[in-house]
C-alpha atoms as a PDB file:
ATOM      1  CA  UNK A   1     -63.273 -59.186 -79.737  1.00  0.00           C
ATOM      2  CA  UNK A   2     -63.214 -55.499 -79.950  1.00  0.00           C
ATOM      3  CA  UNK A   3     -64.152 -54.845 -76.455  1.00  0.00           C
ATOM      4  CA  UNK A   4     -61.082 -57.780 -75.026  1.00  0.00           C
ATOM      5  CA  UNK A   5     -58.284 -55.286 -77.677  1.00  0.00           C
ATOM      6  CA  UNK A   6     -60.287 -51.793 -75.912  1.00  0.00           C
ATOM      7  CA  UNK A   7     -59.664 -52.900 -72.387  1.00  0.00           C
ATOM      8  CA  UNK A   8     -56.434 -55.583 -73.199  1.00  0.00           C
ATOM      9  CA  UNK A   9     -54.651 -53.008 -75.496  1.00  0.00           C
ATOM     10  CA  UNK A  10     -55.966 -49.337 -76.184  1.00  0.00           C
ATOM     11  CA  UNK A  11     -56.704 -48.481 -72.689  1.00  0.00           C
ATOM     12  CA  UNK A  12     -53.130 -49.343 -71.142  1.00  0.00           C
ATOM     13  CA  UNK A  13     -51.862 -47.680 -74.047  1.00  0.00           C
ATOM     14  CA  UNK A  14     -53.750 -44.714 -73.608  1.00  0.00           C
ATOM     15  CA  UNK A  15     -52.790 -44.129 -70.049  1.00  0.00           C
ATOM     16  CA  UNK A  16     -49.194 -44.336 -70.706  1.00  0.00           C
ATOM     17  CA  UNK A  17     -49.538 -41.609 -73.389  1.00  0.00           C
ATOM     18  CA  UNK A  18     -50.801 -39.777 -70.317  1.00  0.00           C
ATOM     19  CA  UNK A  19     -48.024 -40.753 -67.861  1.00  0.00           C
ATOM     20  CA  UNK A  20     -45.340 -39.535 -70.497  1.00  0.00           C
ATOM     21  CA  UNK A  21     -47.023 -36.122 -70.052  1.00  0.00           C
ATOM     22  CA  UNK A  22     -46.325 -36.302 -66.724  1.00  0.00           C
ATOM     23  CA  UNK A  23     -42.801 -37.367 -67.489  1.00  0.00           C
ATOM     24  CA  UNK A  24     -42.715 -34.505 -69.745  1.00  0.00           C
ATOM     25  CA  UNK A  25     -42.898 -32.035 -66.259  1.00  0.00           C
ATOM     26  CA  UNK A  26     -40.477 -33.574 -64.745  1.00  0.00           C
ATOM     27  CA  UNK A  27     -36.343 -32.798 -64.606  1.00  0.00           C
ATOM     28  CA  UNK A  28     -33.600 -34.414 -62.545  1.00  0.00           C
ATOM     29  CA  UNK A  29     -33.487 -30.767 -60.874  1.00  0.00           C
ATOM     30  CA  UNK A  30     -37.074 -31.485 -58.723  1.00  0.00           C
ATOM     31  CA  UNK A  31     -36.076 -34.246 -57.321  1.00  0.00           C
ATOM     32  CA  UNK A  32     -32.638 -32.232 -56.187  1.00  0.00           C
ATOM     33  CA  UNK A  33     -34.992 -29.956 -54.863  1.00  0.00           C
ATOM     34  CA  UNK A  34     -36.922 -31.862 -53.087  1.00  0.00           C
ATOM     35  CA  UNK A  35     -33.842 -33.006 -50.534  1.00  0.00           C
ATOM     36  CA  UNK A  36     -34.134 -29.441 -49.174  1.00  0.00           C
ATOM     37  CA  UNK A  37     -37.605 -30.150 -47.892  1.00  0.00           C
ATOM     38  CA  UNK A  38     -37.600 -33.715 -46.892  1.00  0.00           C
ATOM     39  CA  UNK A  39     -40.629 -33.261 -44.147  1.00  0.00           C
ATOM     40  CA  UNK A  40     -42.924 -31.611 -47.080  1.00  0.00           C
ATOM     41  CA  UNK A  41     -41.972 -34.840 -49.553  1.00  0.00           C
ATOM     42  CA  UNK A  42     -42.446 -37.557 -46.336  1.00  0.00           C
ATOM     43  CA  UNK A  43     -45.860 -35.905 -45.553  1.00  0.00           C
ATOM     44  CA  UNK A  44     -47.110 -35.817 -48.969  1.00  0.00           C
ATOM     45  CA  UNK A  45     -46.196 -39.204 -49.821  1.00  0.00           C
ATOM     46  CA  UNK A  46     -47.598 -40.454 -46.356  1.00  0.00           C
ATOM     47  CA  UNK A  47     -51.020 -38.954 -46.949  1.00  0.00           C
ATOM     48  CA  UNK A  48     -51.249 -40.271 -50.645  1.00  0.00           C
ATOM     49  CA  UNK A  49     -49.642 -43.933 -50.314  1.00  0.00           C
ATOM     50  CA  UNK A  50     -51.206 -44.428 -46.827  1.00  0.00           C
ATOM     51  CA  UNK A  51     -53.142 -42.096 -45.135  1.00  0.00           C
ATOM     52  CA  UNK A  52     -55.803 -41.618 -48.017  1.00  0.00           C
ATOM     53  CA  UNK A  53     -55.916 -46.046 -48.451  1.00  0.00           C
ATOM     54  CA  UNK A  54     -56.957 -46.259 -44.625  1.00  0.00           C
ATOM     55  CA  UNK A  55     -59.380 -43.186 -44.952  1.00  0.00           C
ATOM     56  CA  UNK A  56     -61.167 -44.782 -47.677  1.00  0.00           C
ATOM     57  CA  UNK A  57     -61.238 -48.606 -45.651  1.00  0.00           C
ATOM     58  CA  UNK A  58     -62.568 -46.700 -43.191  1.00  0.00           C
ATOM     59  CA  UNK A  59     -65.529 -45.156 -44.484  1.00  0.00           C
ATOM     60  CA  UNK A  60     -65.990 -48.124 -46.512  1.00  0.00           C
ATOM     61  CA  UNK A  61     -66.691 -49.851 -43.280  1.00  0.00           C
ATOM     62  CA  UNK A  62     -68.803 -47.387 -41.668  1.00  0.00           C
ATOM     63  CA  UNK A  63     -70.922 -46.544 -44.703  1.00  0.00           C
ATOM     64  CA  UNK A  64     -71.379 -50.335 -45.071  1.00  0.00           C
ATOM     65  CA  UNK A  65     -70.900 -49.491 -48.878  1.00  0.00           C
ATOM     66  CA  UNK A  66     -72.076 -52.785 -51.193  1.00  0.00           C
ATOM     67  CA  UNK A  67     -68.969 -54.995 -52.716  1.00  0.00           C
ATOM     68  CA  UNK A  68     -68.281 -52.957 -55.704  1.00  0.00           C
ATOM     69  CA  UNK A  69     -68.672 -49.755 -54.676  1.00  0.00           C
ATOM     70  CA  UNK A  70     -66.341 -50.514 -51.318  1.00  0.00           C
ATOM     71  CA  UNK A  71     -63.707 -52.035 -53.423  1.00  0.00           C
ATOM     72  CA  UNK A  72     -63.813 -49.613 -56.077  1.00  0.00           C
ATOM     73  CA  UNK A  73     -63.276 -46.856 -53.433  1.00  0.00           C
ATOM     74  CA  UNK A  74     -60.466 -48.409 -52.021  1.00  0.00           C
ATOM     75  CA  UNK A  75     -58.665 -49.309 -56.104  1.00  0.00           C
ATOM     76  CA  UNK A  76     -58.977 -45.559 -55.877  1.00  0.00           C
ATOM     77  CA  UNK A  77     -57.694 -44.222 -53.026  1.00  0.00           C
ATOM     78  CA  UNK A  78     -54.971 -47.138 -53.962  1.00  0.00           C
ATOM     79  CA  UNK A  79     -54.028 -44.565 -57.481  1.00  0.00           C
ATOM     80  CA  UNK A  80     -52.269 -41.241 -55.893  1.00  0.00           C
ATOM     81  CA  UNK A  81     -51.680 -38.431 -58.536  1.00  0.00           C
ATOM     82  CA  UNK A  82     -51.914 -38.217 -62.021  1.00  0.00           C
ATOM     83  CA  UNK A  83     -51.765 -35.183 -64.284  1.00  0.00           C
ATOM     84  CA  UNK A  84     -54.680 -33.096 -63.288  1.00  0.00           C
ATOM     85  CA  UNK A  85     -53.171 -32.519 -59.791  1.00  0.00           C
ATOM     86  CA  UNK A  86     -50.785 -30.992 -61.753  1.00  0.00           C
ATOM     87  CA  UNK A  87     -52.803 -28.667 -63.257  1.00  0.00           C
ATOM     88  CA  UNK A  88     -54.844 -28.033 -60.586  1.00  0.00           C
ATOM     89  CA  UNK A  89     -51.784 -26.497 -58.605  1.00  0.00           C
ATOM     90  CA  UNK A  90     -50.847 -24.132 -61.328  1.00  0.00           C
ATOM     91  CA  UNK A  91     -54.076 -22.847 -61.444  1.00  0.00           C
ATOM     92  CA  UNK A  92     -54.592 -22.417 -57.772  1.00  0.00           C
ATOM     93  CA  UNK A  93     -51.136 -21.235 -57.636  1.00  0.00           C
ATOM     94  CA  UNK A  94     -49.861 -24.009 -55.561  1.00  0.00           C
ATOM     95  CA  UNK A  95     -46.062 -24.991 -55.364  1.00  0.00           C
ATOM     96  CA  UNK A  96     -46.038 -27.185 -58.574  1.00  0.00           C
ATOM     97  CA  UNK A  97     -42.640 -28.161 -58.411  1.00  0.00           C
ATOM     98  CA  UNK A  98     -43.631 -29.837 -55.540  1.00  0.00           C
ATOM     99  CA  UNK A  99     -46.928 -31.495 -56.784  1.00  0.00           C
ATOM    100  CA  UNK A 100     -45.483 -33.032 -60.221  1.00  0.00           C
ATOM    101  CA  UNK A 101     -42.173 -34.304 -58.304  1.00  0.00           C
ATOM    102  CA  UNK A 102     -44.582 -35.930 -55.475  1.00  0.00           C
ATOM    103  CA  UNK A 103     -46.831 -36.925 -58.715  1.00  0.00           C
ATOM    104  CA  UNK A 104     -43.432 -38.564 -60.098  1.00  0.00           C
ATOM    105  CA  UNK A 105     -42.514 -40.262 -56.429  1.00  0.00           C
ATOM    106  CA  UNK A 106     -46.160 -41.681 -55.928  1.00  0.00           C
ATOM    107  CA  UNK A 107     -46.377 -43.307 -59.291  1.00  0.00           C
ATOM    108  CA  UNK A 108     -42.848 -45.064 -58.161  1.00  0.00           C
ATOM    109  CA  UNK A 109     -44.431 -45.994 -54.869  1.00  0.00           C
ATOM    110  CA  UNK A 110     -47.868 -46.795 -56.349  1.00  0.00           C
ATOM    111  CA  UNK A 111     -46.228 -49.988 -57.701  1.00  0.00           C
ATOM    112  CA  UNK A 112     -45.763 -51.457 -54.446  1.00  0.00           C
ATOM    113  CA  UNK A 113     -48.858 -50.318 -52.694  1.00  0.00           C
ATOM    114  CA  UNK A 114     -51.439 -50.505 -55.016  1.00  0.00           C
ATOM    115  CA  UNK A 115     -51.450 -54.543 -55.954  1.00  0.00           C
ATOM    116  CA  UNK A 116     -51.594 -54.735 -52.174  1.00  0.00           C
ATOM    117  CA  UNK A 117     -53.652 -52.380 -51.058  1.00  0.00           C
ATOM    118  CA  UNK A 118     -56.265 -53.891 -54.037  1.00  0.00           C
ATOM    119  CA  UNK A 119     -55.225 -57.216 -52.592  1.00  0.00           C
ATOM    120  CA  UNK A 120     -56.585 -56.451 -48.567  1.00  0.00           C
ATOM    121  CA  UNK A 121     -59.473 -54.440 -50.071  1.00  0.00           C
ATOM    122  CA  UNK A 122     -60.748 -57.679 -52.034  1.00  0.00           C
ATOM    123  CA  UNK A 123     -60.050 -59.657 -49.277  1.00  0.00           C
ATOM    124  CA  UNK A 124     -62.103 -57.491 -46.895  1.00  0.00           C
ATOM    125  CA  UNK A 125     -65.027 -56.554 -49.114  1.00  0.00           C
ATOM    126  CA  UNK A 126     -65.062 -59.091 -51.847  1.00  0.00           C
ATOM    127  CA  UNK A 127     -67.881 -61.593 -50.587  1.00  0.00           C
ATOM    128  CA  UNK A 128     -68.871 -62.823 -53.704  1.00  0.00           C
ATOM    129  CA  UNK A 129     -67.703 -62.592 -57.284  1.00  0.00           C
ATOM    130  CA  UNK A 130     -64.724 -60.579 -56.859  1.00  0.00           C
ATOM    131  CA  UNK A 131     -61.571 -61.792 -58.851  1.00  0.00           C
ATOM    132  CA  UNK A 132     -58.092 -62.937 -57.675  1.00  0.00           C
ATOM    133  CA  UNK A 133     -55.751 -60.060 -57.251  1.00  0.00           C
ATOM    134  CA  UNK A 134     -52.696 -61.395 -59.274  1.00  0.00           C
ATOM    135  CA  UNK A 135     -50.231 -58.933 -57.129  1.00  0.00           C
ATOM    136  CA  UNK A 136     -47.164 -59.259 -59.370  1.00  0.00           C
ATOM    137  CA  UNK A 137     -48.974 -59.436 -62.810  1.00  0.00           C
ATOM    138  CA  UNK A 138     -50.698 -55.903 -61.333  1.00  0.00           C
ATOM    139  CA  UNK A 139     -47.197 -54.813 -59.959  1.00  0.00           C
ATOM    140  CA  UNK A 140     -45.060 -55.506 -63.700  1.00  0.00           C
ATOM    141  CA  UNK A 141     -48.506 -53.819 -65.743  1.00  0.00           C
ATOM    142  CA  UNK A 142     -48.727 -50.433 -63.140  1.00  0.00           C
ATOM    143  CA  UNK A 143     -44.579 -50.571 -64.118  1.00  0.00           C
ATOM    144  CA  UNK A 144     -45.049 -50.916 -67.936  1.00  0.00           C
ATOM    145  CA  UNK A 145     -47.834 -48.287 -68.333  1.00  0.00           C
ATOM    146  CA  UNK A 146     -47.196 -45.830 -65.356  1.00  0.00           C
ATOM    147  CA  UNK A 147     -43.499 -45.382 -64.210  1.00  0.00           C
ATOM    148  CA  UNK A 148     -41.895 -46.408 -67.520  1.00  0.00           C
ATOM    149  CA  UNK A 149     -43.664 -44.286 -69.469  1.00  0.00           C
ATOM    150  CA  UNK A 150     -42.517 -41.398 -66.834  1.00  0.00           C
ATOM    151  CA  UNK A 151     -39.229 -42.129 -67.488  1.00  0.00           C
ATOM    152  CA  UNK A 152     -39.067 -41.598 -70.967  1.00  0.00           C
ATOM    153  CA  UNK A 153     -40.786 -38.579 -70.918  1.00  0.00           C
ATOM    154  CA  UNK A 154     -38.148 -36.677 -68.335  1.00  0.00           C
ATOM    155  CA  UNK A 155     -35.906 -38.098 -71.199  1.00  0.00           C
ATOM    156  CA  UNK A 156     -37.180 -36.876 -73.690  1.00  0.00           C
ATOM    157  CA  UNK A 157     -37.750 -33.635 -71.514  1.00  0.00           C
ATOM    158  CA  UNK A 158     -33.631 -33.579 -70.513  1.00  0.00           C
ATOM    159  CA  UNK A 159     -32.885 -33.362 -74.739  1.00  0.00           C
ATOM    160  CA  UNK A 160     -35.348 -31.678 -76.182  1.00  0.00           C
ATOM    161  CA  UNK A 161     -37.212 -29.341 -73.579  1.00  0.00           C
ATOM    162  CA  UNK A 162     -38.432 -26.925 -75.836  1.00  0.00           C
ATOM    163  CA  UNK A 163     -40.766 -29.348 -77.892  1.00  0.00           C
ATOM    164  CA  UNK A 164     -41.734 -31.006 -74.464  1.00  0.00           C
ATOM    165  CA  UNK A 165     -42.752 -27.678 -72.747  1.00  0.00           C
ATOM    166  CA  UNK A 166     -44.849 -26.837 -75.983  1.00  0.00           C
ATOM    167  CA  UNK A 167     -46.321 -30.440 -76.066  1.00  0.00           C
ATOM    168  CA  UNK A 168     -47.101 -31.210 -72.387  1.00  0.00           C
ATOM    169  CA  UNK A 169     -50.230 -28.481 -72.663  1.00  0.00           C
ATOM    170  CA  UNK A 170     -51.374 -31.492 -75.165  1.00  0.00           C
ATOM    171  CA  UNK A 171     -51.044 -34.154 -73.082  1.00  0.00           C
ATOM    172  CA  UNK A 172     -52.772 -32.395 -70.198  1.00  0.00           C
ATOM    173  CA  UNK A 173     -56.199 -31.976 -72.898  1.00  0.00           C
ATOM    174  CA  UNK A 174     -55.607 -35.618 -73.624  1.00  0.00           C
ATOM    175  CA  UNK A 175     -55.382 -36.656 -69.953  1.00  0.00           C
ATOM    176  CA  UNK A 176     -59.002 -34.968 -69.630  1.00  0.00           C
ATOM    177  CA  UNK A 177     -60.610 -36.385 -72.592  1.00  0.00           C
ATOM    178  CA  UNK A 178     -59.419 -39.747 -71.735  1.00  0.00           C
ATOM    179  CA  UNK A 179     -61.241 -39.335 -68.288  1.00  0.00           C
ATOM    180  CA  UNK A 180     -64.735 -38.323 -69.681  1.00  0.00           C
ATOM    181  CA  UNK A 181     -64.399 -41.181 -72.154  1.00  0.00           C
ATOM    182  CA  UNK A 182     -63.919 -44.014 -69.631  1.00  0.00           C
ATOM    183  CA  UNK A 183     -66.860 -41.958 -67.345  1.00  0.00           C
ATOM    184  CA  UNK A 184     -68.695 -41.984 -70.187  1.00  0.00           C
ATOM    185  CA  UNK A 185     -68.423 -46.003 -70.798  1.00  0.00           C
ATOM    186  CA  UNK A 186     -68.873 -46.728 -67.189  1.00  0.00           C
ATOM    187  CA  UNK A 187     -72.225 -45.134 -67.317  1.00  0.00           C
ATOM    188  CA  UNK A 188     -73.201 -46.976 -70.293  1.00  0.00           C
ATOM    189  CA  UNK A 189     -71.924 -49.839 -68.800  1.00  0.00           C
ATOM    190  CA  UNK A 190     -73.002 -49.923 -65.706  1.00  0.00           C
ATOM    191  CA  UNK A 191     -76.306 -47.877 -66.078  1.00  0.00           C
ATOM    192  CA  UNK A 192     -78.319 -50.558 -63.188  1.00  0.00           C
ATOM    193  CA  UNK A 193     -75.375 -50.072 -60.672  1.00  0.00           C
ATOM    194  CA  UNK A 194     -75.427 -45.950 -60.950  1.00  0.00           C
ATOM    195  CA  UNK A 195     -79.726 -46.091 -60.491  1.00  0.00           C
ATOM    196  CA  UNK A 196     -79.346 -48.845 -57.684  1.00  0.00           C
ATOM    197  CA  UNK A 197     -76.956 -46.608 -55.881  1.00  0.00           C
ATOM    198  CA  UNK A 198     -76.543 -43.050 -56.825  1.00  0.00           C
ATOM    199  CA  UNK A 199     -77.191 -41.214 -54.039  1.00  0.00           C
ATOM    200  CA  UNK A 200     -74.597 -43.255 -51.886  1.00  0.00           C
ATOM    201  CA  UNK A 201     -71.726 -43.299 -54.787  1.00  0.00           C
ATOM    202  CA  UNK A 202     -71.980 -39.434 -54.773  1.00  0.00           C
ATOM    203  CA  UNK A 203     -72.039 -39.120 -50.872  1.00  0.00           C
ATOM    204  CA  UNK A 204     -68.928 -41.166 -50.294  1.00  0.00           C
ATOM    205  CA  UNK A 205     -67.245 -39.841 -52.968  1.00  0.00           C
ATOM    206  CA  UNK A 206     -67.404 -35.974 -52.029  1.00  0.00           C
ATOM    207  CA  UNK A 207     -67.276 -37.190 -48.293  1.00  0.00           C
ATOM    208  CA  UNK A 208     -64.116 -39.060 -49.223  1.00  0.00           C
ATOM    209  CA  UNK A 209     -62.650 -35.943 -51.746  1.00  0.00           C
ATOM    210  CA  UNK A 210     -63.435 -33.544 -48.585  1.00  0.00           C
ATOM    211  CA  UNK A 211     -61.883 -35.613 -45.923  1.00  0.00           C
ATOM    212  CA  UNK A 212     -58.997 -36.401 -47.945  1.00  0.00           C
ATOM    213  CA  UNK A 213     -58.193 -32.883 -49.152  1.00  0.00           C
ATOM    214  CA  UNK A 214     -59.171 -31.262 -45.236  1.00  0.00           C
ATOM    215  CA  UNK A 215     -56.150 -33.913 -44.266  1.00  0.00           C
ATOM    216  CA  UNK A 216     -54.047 -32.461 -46.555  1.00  0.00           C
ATOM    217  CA  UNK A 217     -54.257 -29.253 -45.543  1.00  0.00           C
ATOM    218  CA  UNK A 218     -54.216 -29.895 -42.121  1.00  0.00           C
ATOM    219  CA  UNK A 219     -50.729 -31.247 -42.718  1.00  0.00           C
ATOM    220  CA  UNK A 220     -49.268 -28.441 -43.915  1.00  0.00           C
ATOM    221  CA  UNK A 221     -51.267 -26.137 -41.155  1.00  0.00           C
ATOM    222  CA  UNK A 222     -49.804 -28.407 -38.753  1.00  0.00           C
ATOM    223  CA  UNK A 223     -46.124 -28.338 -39.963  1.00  0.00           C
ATOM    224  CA  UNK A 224     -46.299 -24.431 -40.650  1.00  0.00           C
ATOM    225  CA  UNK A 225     -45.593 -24.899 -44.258  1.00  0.00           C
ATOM    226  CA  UNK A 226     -45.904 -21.450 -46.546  1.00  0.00           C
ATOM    227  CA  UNK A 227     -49.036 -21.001 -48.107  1.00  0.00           C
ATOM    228  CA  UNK A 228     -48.288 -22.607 -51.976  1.00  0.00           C
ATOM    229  CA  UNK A 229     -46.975 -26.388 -50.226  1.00  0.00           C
ATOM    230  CA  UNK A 230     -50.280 -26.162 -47.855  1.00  0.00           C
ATOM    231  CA  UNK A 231     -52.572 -25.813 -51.034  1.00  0.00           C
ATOM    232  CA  UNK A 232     -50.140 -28.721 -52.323  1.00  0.00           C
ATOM    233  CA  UNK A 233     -50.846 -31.088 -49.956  1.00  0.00           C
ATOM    234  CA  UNK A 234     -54.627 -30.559 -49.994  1.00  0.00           C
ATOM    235  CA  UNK A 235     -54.687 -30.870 -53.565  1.00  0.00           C
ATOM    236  CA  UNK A 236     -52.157 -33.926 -54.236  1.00  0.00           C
ATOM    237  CA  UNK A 237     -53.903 -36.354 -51.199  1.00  0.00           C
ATOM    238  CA  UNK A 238     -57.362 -35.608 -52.084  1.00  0.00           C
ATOM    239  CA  UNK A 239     -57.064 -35.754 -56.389  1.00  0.00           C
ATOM    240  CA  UNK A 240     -56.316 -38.973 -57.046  1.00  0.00           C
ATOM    241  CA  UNK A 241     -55.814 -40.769 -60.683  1.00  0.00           C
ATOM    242  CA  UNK A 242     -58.733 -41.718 -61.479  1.00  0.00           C
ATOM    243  CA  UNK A 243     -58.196 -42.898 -65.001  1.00  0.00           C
ATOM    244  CA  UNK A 244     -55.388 -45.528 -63.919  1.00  0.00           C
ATOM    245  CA  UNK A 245     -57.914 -46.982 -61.205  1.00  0.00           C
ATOM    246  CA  UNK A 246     -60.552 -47.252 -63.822  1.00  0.00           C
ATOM    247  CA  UNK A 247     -58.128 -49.014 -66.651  1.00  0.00           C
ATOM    248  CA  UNK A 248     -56.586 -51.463 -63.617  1.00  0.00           C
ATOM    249  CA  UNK A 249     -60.774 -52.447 -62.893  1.00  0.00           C
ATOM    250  CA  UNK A 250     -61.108 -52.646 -66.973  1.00  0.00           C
ATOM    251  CA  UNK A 251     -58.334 -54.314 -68.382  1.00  0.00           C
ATOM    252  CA  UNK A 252     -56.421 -56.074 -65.516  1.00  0.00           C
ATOM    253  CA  UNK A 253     -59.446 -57.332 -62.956  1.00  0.00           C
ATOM    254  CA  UNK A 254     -62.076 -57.246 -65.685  1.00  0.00           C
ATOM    255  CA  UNK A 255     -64.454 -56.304 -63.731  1.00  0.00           C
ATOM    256  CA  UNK A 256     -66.105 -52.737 -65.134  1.00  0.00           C
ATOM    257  CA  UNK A 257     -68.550 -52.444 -61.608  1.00  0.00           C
ATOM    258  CA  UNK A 258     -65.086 -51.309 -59.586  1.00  0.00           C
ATOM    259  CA  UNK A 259     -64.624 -48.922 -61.866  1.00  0.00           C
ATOM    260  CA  UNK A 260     -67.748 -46.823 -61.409  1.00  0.00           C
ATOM    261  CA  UNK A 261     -66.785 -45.451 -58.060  1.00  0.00           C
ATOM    262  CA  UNK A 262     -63.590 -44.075 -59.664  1.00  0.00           C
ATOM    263  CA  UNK A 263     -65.663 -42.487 -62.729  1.00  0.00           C
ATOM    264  CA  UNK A 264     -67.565 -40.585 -60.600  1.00  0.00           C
ATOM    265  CA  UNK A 265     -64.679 -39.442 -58.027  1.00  0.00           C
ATOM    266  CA  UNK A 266     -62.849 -37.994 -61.093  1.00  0.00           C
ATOM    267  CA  UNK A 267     -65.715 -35.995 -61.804  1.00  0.00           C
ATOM    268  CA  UNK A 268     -65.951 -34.666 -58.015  1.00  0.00           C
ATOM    269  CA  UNK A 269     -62.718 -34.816 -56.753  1.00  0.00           C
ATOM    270  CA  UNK A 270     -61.969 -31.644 -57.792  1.00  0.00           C
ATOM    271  CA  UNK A 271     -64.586 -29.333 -55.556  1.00  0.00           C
ATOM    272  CA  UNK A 272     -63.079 -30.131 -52.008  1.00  0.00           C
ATOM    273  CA  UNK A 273     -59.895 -28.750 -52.578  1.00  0.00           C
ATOM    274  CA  UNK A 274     -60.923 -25.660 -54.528  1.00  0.00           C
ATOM    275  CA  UNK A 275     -63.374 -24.746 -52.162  1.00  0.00           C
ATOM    276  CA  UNK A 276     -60.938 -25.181 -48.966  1.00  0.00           C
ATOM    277  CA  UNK A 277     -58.529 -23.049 -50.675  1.00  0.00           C
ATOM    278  CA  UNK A 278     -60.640 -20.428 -51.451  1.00  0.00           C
ATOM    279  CA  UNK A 279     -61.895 -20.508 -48.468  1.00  0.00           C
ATOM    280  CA  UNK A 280     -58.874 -20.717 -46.161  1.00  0.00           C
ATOM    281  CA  UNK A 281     -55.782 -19.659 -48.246  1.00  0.00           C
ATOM    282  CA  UNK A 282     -57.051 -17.596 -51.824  1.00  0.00           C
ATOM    283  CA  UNK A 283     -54.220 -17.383 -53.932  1.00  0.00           C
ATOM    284  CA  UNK A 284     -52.939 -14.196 -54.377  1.00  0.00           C
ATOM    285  CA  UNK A 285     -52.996 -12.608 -58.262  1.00  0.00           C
ATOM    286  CA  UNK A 286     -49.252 -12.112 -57.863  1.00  0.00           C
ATOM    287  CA  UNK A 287     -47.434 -15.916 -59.151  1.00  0.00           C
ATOM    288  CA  UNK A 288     -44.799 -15.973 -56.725  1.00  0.00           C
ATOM    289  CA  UNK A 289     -41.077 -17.775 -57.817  1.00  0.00           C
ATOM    290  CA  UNK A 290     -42.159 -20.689 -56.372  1.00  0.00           C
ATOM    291  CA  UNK A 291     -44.966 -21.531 -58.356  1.00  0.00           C
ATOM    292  CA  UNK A 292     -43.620 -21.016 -61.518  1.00  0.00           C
ATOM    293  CA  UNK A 293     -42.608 -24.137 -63.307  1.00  0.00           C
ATOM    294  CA  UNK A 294     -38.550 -25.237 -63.737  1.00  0.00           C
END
């Protein structure tokens, strides 16, 4: 009983107090800004709602990875964003209007592509036990606990921005301590899986964050794009949001083994694109206009 009101109830819940701090980021004014860039916004939003999906299918298939692992790889690479791509572009000095406005356009677009792309990847890789992918019931619960919750933040961010600039810093801490709890159950939970098949989760998860985040920054390279949307685009398609994958395996597939994949991802995901940053393109000390949230 209380583990069907964690997963049915407190979990959703949870993760829409997280995507009203995201909400809380956001004004009408990045998305205005955003029309002046339109190539940065298309490529962005291709890598995270497309490119990273058929990156993940792929190595899926060449690794040969077992049912839940495959799966859960590809419910995660399904769940673009989330807040700590956020952060991570203000600390590596990234263009951050850019990353929580692509944050805000993903979790829209995330509501289309994500029942489906769960869909195929159950349909490809789920020989056995996997569960039927209820597309709309997965479509109306990413709405309820992701986009709506966004919207009332920018809301509540339009009339009263001073208390939602000091309270976002909140929901950021939140955001992280609601990861290490659900990594924490899914190791309890799924000790056997992790000793069956550590060694494999952790090489296809850096192998994924790496060749996800090398895309990324390729992209920009490729398009010319100044230094701060470059370490954007590395960062936004290779961090992905892990907790949302993990609550849609909990509470909407019940099924806790696709979930471990994204457990351990949010732990690594956040090496690749530091590293090619600071290898290719340190920040500079100096925070230039750009950066500086609006």
């Amino acid at each position: 009983m209380a583990q069907s009101f964690i997963t049915a109830w407190l979990l959703p819940l949870a993760l829409a107090f997280i995507m009203f701090g995201i909400g809380l980021s956001l004004t009408l004014a990045d998305f205005k800004r955003l029309g002046k860039r339109p190539a940065m916004v298309f490529i962005g939003l291709l890598g995270q709602l497309l490119l990273m999906p058929a990156l993940a299918f792929l190595l899926a298939w060449i690794l040969q990875l077992p049912e839940p692992i495959a799966i859960g790889m590809l419910l995660l690479a399904a769940c673009p964003g989330g807040t700590m791509s956020n952060v991570m572009s203000q600390l590596l000095r990234a263009d951050l209007a850019l990353s929580v406005s692509l944050t805000a356009l993903s979790t829209i677009g995330c509501i289309l592509t994500t029942p489906v792309i769960l869909h195929l990847a159950i349909e490809g890789f789920g020989h056995t036990t996997a569960p039927v992918v209820n597309v709309a019931h997965i479509t109306l619960g990413i709405l309820i606990i992701a986009l709506v919750p966004v919207g009332l933040g920018m809301l509540f961010n339009a009339f009263l921005p001073k208390p939602a600039q000091k309270l976002e810093p909140n929901f950021q801490r939140f955001s992280l301590l609601f990861l290490c709890v659900l990594v924490v159950g899914m190791v309890v939970k799924e000790w056997d899986l992790l000793m069956q098949t550590g060694v494999l989760l952790l090489c296809s998860a850096l192998l994924l964050s790496f060749a996800t985040s090398a895309l990324g920054w390729l992209s920009g390279a490729a398009c010319r794009a100044d230094s701060p949307v470059t370490r954007t685009l590395c960062i936004e398609i290779g961090v992905q949001n892990a907790a949302l994958a993990m609550v849609i395996a909990l509470s909407f597939l019940h099924t806790p083994a696709y979930s471990v994949f994204a457990g351990l991802y949010g732990i690594v995901m956040y090496l690749a694109p530091w590293l090619l940053i600071s290898l290719l393109c340190p920040p500079s000390r100096k925070v230039s206009g750009v950066n500086a949230p609006s």
